[in-house]
N, C-alpha and C. Protein backbone atom coordinates (compact mmCIF):
# COMPACT_ATOMS: atom_id res chain seq x y z
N UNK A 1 -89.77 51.04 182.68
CA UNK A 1 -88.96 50.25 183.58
C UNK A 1 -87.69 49.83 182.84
N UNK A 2 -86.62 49.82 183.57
CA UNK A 2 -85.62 49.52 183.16
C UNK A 2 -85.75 48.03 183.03
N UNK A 3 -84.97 47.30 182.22
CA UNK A 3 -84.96 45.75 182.18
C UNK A 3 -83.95 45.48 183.98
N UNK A 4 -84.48 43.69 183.73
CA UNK A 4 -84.02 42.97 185.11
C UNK A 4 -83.55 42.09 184.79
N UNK A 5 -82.14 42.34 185.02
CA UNK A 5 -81.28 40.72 185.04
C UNK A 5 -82.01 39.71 186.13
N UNK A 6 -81.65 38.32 185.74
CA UNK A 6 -82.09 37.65 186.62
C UNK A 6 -81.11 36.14 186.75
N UNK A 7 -80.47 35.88 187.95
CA UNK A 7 -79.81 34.70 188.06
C UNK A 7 -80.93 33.44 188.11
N UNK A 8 -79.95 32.22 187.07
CA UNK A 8 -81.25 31.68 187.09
C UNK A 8 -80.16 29.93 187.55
N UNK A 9 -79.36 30.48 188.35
CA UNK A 9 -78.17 29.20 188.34
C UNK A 9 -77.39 28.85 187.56
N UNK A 10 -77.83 28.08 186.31
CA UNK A 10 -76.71 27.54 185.22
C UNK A 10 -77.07 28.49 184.26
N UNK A 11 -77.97 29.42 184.28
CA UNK A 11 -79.01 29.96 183.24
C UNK A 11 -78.48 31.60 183.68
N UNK A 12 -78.56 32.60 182.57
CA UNK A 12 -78.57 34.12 182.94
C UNK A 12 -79.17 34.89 182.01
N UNK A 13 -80.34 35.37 182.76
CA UNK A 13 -81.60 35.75 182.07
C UNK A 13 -81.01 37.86 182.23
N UNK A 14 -81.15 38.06 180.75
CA UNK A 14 -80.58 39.47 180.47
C UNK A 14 -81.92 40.05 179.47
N UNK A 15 -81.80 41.24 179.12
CA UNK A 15 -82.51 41.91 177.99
C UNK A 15 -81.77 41.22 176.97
N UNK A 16 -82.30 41.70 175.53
CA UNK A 16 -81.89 41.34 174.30
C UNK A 16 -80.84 42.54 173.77
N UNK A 17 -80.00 41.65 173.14
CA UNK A 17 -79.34 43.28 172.27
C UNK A 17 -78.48 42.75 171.43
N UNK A 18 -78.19 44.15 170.81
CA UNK A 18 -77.53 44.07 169.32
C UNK A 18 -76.68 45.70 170.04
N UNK A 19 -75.90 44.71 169.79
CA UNK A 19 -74.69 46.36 169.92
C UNK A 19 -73.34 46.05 169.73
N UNK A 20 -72.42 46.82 169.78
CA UNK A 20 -70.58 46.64 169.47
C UNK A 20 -69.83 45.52 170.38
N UNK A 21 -71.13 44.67 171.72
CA UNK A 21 -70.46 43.62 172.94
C UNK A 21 -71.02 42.45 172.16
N UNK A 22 -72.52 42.60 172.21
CA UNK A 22 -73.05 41.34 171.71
C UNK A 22 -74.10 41.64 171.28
N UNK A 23 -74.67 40.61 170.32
CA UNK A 23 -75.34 40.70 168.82
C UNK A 23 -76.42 39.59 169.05
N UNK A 24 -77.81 39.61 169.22
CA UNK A 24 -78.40 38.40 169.70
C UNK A 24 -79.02 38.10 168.65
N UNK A 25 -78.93 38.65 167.41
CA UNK A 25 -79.99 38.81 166.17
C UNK A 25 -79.60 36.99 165.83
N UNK A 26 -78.42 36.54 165.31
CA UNK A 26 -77.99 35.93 164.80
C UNK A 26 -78.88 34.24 165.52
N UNK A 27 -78.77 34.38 166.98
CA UNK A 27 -79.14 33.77 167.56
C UNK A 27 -81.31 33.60 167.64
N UNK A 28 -81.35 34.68 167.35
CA UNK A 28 -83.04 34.99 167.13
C UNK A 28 -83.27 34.50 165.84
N UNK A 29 -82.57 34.09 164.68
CA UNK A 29 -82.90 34.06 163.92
C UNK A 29 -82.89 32.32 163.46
N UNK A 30 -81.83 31.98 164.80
CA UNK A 30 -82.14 30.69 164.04
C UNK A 30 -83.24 30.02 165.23
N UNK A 31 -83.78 31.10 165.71
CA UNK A 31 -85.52 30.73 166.44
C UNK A 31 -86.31 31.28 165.51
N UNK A 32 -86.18 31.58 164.45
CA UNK A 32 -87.28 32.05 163.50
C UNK A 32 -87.46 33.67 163.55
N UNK A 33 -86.86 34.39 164.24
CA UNK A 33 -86.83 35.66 164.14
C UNK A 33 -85.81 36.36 163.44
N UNK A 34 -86.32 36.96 161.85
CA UNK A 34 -86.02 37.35 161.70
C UNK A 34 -86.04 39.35 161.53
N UNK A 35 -86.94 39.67 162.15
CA UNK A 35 -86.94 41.17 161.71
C UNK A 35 -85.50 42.06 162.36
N UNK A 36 -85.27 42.58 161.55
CA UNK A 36 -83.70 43.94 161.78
C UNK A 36 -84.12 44.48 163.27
N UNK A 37 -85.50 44.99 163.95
CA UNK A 37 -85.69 46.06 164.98
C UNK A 37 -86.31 45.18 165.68
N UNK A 38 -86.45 43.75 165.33
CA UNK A 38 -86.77 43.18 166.78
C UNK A 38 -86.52 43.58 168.21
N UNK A 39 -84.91 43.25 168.29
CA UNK A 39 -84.13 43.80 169.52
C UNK A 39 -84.69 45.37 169.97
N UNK A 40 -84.53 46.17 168.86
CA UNK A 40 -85.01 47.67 169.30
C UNK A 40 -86.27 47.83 170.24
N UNK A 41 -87.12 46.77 169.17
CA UNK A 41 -88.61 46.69 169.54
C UNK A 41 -88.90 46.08 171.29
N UNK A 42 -88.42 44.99 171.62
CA UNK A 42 -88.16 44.79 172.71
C UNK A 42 -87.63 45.84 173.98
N UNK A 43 -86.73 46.13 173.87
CA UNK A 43 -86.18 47.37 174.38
C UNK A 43 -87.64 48.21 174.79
N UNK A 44 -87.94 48.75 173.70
CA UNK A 44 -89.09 49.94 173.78
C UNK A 44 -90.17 49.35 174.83
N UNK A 45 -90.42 47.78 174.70
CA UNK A 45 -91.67 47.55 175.38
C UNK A 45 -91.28 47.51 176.69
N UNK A 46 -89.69 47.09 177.40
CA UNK A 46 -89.56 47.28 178.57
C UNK A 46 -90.06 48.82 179.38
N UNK A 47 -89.43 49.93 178.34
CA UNK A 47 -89.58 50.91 178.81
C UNK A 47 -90.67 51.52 178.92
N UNK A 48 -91.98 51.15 178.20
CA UNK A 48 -93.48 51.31 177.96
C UNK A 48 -94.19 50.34 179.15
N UNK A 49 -93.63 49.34 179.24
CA UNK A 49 -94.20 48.34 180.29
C UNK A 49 -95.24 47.40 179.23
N UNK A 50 -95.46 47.59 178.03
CA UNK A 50 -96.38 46.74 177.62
C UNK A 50 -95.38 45.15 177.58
N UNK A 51 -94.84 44.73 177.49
CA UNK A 51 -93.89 43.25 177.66
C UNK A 51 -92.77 43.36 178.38
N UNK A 52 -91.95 42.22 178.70
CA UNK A 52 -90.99 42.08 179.48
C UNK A 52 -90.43 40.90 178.74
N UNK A 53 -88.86 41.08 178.91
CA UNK A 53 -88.03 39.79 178.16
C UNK A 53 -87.28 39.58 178.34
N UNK A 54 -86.78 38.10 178.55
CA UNK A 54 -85.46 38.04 178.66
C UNK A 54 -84.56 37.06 177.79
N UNK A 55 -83.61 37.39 177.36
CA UNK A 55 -82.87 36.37 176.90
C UNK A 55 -82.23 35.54 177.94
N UNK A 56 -82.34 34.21 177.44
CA UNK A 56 -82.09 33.07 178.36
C UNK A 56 -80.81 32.88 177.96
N UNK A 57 -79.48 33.05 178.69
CA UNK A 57 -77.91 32.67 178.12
C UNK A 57 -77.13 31.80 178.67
N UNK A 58 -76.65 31.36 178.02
CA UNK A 58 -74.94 30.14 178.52
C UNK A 58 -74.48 31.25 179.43
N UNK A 59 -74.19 31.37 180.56
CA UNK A 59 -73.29 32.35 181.39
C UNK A 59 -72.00 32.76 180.73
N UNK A 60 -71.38 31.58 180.71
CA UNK A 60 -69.74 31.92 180.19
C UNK A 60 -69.57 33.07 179.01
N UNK A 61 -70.77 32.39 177.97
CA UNK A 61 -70.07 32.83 176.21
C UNK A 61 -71.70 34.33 176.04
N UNK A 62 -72.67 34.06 177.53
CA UNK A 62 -73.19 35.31 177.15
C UNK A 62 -74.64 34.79 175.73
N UNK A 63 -74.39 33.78 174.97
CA UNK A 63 -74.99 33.23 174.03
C UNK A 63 -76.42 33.08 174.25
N UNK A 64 -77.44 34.16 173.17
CA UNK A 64 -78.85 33.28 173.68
C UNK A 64 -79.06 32.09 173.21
N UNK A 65 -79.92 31.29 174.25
CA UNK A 65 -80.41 30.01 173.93
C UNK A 65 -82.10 29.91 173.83
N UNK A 66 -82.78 30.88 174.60
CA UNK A 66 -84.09 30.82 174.23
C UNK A 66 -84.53 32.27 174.81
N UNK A 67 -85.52 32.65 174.51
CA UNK A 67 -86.27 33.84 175.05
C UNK A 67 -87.64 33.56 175.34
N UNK A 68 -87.68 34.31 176.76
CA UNK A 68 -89.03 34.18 177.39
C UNK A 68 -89.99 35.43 177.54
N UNK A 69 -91.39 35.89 177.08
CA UNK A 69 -91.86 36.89 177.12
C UNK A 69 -92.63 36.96 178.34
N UNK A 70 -92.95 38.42 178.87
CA UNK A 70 -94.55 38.74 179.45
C UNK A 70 -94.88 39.54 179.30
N UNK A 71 -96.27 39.08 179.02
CA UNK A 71 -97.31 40.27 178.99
C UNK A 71 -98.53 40.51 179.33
N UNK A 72 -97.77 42.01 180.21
CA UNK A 72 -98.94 42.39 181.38
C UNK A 72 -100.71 42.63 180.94
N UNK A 73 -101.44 42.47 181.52
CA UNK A 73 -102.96 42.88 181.18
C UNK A 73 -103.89 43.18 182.05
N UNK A 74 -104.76 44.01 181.64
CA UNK A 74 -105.37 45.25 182.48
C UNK A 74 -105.73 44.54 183.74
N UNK A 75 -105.85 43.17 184.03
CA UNK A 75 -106.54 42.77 185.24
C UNK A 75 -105.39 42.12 186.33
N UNK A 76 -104.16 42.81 186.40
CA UNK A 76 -102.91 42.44 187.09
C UNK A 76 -102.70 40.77 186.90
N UNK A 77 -102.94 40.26 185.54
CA UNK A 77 -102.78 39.39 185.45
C UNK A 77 -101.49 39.65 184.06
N UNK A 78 -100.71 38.46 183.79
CA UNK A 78 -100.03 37.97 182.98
C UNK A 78 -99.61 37.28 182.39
N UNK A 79 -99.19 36.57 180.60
CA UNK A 79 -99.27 36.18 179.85
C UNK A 79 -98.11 35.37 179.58
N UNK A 80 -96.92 34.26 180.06
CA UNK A 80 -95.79 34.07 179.88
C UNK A 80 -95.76 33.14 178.75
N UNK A 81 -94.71 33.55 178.03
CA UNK A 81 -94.50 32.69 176.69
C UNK A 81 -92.93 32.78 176.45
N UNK A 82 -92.69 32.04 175.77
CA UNK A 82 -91.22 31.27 175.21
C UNK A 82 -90.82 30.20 174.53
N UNK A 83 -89.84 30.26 174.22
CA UNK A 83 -89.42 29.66 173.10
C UNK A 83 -87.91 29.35 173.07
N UNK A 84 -87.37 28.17 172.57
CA UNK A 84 -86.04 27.89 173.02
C UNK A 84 -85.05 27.10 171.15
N UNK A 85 -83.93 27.66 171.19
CA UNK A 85 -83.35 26.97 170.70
C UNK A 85 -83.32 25.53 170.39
N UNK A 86 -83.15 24.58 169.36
CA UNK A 86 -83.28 23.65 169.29
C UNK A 86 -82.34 22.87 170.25
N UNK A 87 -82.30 21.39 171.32
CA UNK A 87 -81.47 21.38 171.95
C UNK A 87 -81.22 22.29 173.58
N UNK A 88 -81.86 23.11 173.53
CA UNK A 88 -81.83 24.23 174.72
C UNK A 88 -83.58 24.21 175.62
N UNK A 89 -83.82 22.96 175.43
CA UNK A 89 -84.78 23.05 176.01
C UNK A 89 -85.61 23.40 177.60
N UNK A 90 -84.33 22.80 178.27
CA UNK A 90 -83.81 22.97 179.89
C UNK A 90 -83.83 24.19 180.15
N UNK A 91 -82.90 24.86 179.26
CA UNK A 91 -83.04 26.41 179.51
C UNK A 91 -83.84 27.32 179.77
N UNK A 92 -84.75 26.69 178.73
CA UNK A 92 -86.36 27.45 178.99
C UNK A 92 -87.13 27.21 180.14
N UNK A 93 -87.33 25.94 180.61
CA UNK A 93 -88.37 25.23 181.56
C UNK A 93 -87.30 26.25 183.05
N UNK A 94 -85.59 26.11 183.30
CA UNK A 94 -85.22 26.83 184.14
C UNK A 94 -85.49 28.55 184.21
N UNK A 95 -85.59 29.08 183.21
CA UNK A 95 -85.42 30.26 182.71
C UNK A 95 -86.99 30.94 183.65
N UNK A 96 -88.22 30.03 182.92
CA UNK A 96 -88.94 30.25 183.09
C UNK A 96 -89.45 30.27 184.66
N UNK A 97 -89.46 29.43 185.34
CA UNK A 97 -89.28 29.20 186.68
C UNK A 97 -88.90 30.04 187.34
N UNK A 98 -87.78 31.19 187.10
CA UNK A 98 -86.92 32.20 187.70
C UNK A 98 -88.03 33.51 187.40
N UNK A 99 -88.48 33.46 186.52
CA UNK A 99 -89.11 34.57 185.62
C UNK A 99 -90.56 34.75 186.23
N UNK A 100 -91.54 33.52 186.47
CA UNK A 100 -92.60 33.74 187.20
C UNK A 100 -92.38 33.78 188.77
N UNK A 101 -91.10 33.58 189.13
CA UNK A 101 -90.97 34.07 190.37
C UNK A 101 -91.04 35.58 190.65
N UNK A 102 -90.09 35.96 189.43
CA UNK A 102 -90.25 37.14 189.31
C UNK A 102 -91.20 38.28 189.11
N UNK A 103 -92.15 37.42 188.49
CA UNK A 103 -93.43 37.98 187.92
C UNK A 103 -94.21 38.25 188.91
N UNK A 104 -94.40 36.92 189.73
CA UNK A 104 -95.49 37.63 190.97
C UNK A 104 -94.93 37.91 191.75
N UNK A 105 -93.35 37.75 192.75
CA UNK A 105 -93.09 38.79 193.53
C UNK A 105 -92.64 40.22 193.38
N UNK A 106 -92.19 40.10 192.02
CA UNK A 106 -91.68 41.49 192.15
C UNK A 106 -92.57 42.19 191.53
N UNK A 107 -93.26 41.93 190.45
CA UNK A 107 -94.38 42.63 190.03
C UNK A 107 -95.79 42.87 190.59
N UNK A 108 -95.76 41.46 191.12
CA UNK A 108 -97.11 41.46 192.13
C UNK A 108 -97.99 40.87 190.70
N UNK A 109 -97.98 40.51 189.56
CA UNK A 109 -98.76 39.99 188.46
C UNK A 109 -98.94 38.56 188.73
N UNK A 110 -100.29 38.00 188.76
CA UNK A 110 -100.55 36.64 188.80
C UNK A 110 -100.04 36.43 187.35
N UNK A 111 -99.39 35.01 186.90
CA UNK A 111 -99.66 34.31 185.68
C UNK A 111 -100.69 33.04 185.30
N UNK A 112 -101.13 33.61 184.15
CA UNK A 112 -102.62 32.88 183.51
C UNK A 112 -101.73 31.38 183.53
């Protein structure tokens, strides 16, 4: 599956990336992530379907502020988790909200 933007109002929920526009590593890292292929790694699981993610951003500057995971499991059920910048706490609780909407209508996945 391709990744899904998602409007989230003040909030704009995107995939993660590292490329020549924008660089989210810098921002993952001061959430405690540091591995180089994180971003890659993410990527791959959209396209495998084993997780789903989004970076949670400031609209204007594009900036992550927190990232929210899911993950699917064999009984059409799913797993949501996240984590937010220090300060960016709102972001998450909105982020998230948009995301399990997403989860069970568009996926049709209950969340645990």
């Amino acid at each position: 599956m391709e990744p899904v933007e998602i409007n989230a109002g003040t909030w704009y929920l995107r995939a993660l990336r590292a490329d020549d526009r924008i660089d989210d590593r810098p921002a993952l890292a001061d959430g405690g992530i540091t591995d180089p292929d994180y971003v890659a790694h993410r990527s791959e699981q959209w396209a495998d379907e084993t997780h789903f993610s989004w970076a949670v951003c400031e609209p204007t500057t594009a900036e992550l502020v927190a990232e929210i995971v899911v993950t699917p499991t064999a009984d059409d059920t799913a797993e949501l988790t996240g984590w937010a910048r220090r300060g960016y706490e709102s972001a998450l609780e909105t982020g998230t909200t948009a995301v399990r909407r997403f989860v069970e209508g568009g996926l049709g996945l209950s969340l645990r």
